[in-house]
C-alpha atoms as a PDB file:
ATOM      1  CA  UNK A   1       0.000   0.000   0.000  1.00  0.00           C
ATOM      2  CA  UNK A   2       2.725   2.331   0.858  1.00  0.00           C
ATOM      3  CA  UNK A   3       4.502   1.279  -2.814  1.00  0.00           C
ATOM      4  CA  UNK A   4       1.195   2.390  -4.407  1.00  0.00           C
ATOM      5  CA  UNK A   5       0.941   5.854  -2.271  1.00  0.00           C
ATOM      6  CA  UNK A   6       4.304   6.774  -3.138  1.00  0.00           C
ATOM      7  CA  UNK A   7       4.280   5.476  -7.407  1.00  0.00           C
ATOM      8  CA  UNK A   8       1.367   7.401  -7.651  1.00  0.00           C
ATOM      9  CA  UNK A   9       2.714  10.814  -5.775  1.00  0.00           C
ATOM     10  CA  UNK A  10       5.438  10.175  -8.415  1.00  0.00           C
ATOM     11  CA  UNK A  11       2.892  10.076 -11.083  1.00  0.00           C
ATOM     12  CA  UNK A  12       1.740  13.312 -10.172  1.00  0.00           C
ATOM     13  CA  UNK A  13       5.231  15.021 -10.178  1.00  0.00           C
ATOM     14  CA  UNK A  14       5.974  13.497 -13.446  1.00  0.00           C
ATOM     15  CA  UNK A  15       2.745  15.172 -15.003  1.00  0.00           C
ATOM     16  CA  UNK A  16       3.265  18.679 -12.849  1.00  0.00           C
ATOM     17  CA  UNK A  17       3.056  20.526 -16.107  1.00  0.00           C
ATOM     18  CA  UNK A  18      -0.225  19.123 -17.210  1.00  0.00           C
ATOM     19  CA  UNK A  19      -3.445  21.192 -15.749  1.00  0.00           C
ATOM     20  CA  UNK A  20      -5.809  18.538 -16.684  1.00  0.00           C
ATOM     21  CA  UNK A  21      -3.723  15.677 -14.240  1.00  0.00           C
ATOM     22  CA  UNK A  22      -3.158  18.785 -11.643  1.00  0.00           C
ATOM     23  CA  UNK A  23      -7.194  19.884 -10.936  1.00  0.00           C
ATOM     24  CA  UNK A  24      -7.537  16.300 -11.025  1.00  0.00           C
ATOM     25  CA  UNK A  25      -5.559  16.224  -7.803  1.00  0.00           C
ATOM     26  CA  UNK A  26      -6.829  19.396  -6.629  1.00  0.00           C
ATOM     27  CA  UNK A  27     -10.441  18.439  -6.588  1.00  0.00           C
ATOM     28  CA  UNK A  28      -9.638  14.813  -5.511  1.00  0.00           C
ATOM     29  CA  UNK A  29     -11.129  13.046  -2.200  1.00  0.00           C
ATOM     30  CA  UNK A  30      -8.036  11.960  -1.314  1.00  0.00           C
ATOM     31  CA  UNK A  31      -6.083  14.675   1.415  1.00  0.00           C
ATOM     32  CA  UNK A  32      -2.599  13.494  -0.334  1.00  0.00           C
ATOM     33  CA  UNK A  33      -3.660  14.182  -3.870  1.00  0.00           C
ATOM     34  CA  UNK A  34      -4.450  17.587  -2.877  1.00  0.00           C
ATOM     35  CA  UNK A  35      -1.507  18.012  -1.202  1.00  0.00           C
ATOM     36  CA  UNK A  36       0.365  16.727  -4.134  1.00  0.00           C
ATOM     37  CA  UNK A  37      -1.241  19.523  -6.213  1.00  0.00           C
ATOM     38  CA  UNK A  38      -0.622  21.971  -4.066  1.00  0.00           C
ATOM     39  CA  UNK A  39       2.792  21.991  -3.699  1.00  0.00           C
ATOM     40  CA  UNK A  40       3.712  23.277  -7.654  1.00  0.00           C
ATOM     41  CA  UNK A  41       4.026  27.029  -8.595  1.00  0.00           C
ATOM     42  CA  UNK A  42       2.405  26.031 -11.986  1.00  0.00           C
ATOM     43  CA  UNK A  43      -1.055  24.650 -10.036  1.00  0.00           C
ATOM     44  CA  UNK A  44      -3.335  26.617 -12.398  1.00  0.00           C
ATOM     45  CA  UNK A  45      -5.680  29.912 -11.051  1.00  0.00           C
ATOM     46  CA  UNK A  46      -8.799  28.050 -10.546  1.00  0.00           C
ATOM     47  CA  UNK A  47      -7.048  24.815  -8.528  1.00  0.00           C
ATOM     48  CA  UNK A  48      -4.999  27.870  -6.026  1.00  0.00           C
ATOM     49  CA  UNK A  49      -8.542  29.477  -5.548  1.00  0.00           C
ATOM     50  CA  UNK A  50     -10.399  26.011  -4.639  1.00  0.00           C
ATOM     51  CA  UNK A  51      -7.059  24.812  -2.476  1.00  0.00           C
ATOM     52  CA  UNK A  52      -6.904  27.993  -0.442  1.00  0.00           C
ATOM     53  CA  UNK A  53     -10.302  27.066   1.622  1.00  0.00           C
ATOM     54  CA  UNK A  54      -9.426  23.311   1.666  1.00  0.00           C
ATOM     55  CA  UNK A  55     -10.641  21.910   5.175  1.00  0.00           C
ATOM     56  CA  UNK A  56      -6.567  20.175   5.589  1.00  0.00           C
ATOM     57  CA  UNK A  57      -3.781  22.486   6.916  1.00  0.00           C
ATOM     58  CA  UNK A  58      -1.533  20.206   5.532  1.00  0.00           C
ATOM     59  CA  UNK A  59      -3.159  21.169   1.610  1.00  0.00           C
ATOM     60  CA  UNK A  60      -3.076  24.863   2.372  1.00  0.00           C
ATOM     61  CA  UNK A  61       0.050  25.247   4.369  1.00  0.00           C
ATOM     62  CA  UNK A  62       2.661  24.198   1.335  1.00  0.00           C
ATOM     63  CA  UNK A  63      -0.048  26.337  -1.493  1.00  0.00           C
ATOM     64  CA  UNK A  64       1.222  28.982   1.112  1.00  0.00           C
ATOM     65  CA  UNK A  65       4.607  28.617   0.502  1.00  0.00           C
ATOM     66  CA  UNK A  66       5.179  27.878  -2.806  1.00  0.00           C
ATOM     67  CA  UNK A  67       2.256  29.160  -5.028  1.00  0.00           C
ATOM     68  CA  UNK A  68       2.966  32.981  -6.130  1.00  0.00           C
ATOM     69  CA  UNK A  69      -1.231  33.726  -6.473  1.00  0.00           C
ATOM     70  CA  UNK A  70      -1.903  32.317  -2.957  1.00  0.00           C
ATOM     71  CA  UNK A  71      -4.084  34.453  -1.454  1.00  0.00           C
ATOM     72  CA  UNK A  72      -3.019  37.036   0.554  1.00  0.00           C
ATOM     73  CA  UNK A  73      -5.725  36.162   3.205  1.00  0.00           C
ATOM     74  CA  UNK A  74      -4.745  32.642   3.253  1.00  0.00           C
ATOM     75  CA  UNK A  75      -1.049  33.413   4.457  1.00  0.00           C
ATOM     76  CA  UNK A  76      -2.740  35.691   7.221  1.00  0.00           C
ATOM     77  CA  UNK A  77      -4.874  33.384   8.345  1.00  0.00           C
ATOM     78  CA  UNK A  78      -2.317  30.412   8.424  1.00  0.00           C
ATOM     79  CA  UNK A  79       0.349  32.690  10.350  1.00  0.00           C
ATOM     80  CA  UNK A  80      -2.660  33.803  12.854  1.00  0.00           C
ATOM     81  CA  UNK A  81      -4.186  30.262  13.454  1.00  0.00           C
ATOM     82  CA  UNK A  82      -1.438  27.689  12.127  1.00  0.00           C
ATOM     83  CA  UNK A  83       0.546  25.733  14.987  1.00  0.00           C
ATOM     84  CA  UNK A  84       3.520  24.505  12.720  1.00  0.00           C
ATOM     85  CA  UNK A  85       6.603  26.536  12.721  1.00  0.00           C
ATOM     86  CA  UNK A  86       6.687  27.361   9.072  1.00  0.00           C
ATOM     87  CA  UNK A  87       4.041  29.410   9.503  1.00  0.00           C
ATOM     88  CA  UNK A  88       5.952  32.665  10.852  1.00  0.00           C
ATOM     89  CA  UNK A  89       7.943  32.482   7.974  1.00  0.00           C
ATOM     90  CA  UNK A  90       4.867  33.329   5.408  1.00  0.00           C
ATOM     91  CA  UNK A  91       5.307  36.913   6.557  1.00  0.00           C
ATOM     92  CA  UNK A  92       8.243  36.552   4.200  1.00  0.00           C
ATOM     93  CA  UNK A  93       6.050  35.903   1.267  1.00  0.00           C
ATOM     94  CA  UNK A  94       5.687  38.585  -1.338  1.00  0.00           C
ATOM     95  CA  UNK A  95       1.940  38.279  -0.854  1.00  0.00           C
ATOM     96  CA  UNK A  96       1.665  38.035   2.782  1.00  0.00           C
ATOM     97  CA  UNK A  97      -0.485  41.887   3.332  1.00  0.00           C
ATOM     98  CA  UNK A  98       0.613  44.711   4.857  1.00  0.00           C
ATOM     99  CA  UNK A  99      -1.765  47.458   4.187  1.00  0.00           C
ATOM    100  CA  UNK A 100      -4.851  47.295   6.827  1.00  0.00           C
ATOM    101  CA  UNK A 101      -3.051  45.576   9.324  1.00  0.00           C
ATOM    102  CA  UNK A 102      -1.995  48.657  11.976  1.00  0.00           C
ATOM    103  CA  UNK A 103      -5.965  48.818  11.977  1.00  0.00           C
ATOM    104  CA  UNK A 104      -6.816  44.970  12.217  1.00  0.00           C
ATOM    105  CA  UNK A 105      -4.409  44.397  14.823  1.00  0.00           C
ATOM    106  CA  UNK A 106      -2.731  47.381  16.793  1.00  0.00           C
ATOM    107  CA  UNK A 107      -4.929  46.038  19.922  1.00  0.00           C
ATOM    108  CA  UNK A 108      -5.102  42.210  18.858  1.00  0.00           C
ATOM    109  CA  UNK A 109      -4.655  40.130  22.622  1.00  0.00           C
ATOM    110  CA  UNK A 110      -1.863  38.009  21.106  1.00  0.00           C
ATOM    111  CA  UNK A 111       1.582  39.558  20.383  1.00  0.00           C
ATOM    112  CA  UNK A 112       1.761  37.596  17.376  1.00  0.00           C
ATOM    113  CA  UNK A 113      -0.747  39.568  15.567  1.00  0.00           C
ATOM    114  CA  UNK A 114      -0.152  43.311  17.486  1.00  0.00           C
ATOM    115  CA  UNK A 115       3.582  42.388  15.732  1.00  0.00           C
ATOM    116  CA  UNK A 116       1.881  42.654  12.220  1.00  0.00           C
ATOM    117  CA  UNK A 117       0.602  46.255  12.990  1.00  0.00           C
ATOM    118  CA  UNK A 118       4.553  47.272  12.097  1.00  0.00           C
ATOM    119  CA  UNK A 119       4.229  45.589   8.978  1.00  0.00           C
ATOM    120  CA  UNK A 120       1.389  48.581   7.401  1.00  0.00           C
ATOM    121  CA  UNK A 121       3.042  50.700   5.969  1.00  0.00           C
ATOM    122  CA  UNK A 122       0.205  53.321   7.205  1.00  0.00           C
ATOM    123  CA  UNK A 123       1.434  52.920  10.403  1.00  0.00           C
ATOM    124  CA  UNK A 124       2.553  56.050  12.157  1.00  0.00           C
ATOM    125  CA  UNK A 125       5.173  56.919  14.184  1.00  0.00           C
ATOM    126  CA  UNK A 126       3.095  57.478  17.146  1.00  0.00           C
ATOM    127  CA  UNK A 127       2.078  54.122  16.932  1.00  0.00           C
ATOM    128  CA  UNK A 128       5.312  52.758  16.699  1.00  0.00           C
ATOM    129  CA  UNK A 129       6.080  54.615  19.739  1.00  0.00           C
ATOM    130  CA  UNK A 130       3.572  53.016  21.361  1.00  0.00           C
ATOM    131  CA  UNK A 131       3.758  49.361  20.345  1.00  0.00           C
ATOM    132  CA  UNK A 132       7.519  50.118  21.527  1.00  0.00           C
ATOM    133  CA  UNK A 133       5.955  49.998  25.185  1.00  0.00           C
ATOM    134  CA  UNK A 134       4.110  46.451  24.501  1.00  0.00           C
ATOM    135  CA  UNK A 135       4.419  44.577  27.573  1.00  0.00           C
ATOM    136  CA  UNK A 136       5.847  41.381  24.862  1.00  0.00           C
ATOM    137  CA  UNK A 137       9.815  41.939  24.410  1.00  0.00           C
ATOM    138  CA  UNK A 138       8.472  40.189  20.691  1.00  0.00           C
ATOM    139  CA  UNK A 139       6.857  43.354  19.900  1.00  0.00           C
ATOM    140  CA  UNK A 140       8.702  45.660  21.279  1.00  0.00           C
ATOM    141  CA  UNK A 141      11.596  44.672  19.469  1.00  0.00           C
ATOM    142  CA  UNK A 142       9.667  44.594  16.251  1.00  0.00           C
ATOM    143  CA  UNK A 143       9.049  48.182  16.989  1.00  0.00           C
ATOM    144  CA  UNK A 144      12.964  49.056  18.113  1.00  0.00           C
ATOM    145  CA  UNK A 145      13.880  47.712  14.487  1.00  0.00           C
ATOM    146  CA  UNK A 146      10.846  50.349  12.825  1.00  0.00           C
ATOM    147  CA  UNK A 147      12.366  53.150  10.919  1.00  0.00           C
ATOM    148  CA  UNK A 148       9.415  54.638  11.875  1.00  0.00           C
ATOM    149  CA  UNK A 149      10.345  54.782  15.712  1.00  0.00           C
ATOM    150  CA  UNK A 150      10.977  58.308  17.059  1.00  0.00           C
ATOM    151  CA  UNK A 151      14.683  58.710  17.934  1.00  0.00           C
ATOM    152  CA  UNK A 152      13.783  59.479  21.330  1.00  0.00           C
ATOM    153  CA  UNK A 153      12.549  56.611  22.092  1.00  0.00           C
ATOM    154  CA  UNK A 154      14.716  54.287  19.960  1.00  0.00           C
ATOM    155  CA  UNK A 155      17.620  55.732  22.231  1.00  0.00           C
ATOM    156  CA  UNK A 156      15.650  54.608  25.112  1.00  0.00           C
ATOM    157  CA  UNK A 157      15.168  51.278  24.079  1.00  0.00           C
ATOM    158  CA  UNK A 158      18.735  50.916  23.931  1.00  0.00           C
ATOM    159  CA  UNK A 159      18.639  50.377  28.029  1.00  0.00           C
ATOM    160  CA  UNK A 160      15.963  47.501  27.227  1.00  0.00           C
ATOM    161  CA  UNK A 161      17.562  44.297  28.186  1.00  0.00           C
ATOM    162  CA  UNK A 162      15.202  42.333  25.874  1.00  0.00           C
ATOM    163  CA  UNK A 163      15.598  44.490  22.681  1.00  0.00           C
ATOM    164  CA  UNK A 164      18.969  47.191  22.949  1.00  0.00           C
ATOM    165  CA  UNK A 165      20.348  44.666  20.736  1.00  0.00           C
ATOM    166  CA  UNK A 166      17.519  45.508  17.989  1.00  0.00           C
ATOM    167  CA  UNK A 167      17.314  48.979  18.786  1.00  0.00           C
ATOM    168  CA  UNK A 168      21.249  49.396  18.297  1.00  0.00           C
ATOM    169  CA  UNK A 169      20.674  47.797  14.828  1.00  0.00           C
ATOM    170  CA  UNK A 170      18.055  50.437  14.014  1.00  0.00           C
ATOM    171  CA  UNK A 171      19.458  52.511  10.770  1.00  0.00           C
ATOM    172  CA  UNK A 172      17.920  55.701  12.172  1.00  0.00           C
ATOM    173  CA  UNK A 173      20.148  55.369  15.374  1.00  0.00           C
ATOM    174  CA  UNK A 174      21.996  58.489  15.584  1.00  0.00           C
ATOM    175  CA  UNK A 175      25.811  57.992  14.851  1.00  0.00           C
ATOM    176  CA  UNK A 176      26.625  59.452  17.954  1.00  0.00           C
ATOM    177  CA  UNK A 177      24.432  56.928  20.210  1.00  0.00           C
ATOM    178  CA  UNK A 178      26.562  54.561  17.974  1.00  0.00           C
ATOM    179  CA  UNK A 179      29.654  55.521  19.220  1.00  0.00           C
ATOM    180  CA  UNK A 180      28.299  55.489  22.561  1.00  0.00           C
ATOM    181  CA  UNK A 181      27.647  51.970  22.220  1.00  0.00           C
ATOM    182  CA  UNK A 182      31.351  51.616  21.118  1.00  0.00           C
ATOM    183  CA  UNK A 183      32.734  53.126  23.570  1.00  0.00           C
ATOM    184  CA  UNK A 184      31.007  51.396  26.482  1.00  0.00           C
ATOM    185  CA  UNK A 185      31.672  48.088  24.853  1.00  0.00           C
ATOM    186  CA  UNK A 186      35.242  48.955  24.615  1.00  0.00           C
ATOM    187  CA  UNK A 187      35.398  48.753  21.246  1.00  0.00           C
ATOM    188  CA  UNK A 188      38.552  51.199  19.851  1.00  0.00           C
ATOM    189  CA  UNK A 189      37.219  54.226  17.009  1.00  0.00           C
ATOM    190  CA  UNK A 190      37.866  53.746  13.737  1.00  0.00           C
END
């Protein structure tokens, strides 16, 4: 049985390049056809559409990764509400959003999802600032690492034993704050 499972996966890679075998796959009944579909780039419009709401993470979790017209909604919702550790890393996606998100999630309860608020790029500074103050070190040092974040405050974080290191690698850190750091490190001047 196991023979069979795997010859036929095989099948399916060999005929990756043929729509017809791959919606096929995508509407099968069987979880590891779909899955088989929906790991190729090439899986055609329609098959990415009906994949995104499949009922099995394990479907919608590699269309995620791999297809370039996932939908931007389905990488949200995986990275909110998936429990496998590839999820955090759809944020890296091209298509993961950004716009909206300061709205949707500024004052989410988890500090998974206040951490995508830095991610709009309507965000303001003031913001920022305040997500800076988060009682989660996570998003606080999401917000030291904000070009956004007021210089005030960045130099401030710089005393934060859970995120100076992120606020010292802020590029709007003033050069003299980065000598500072030098100097108290012991580090000769250049």
């Amino acid at each position: 049985m196991g023979e069979d499972r795997v010859d036929t996966r095989w099948r399916v890679w060999d005929a990756r390049e043929d729509p017809d075998v791959l919606r096929r796959c995508a509407r099968s009944a069987h979880t590891w056809l779909r899955r088989s579909a929906a790991v190729y780039p090439g899986l055609p419009e329609d098959c990415v559409e009906l994949l995104a709401g499949d009922a099995d993470f394990g479907v919608r979790l590699p269309l995620a990764e791999r297809h370039p017209l996932a939908p931007p909604e389905l990488l949200l919702d995986l990275y909110l509400n998936g429990t496998h550790r590839a999820v955090a890393s759809l944020v890296s996606r091209p298509q993961f959003p950004a716009a909206g998100l300061a709205a949707r999630f500024a004052d989410a309860p988890e500090p998974g999802a206040r951490v995508l608020a830095l991610r709009d790029p309507g965000a303001t500074p003031a913001l920022v600032e305040r997500l800076s103050r988060d009682p989660a070190a996570r998003v606080r040092e999401a917000a030291a690492l904000d070009r956004r974040l007021p210089v005030a405050r960045l130099v401030e974080l710089l005393e934060d034993p859970h995120v100076g290191a992120a606020a010292a690698c802020n590029p709007e850190l003033p050069v003299t704050e980065m000598r500072a750091l030098l100097d108290r490190a012991g580090v000769p001047g250049l």
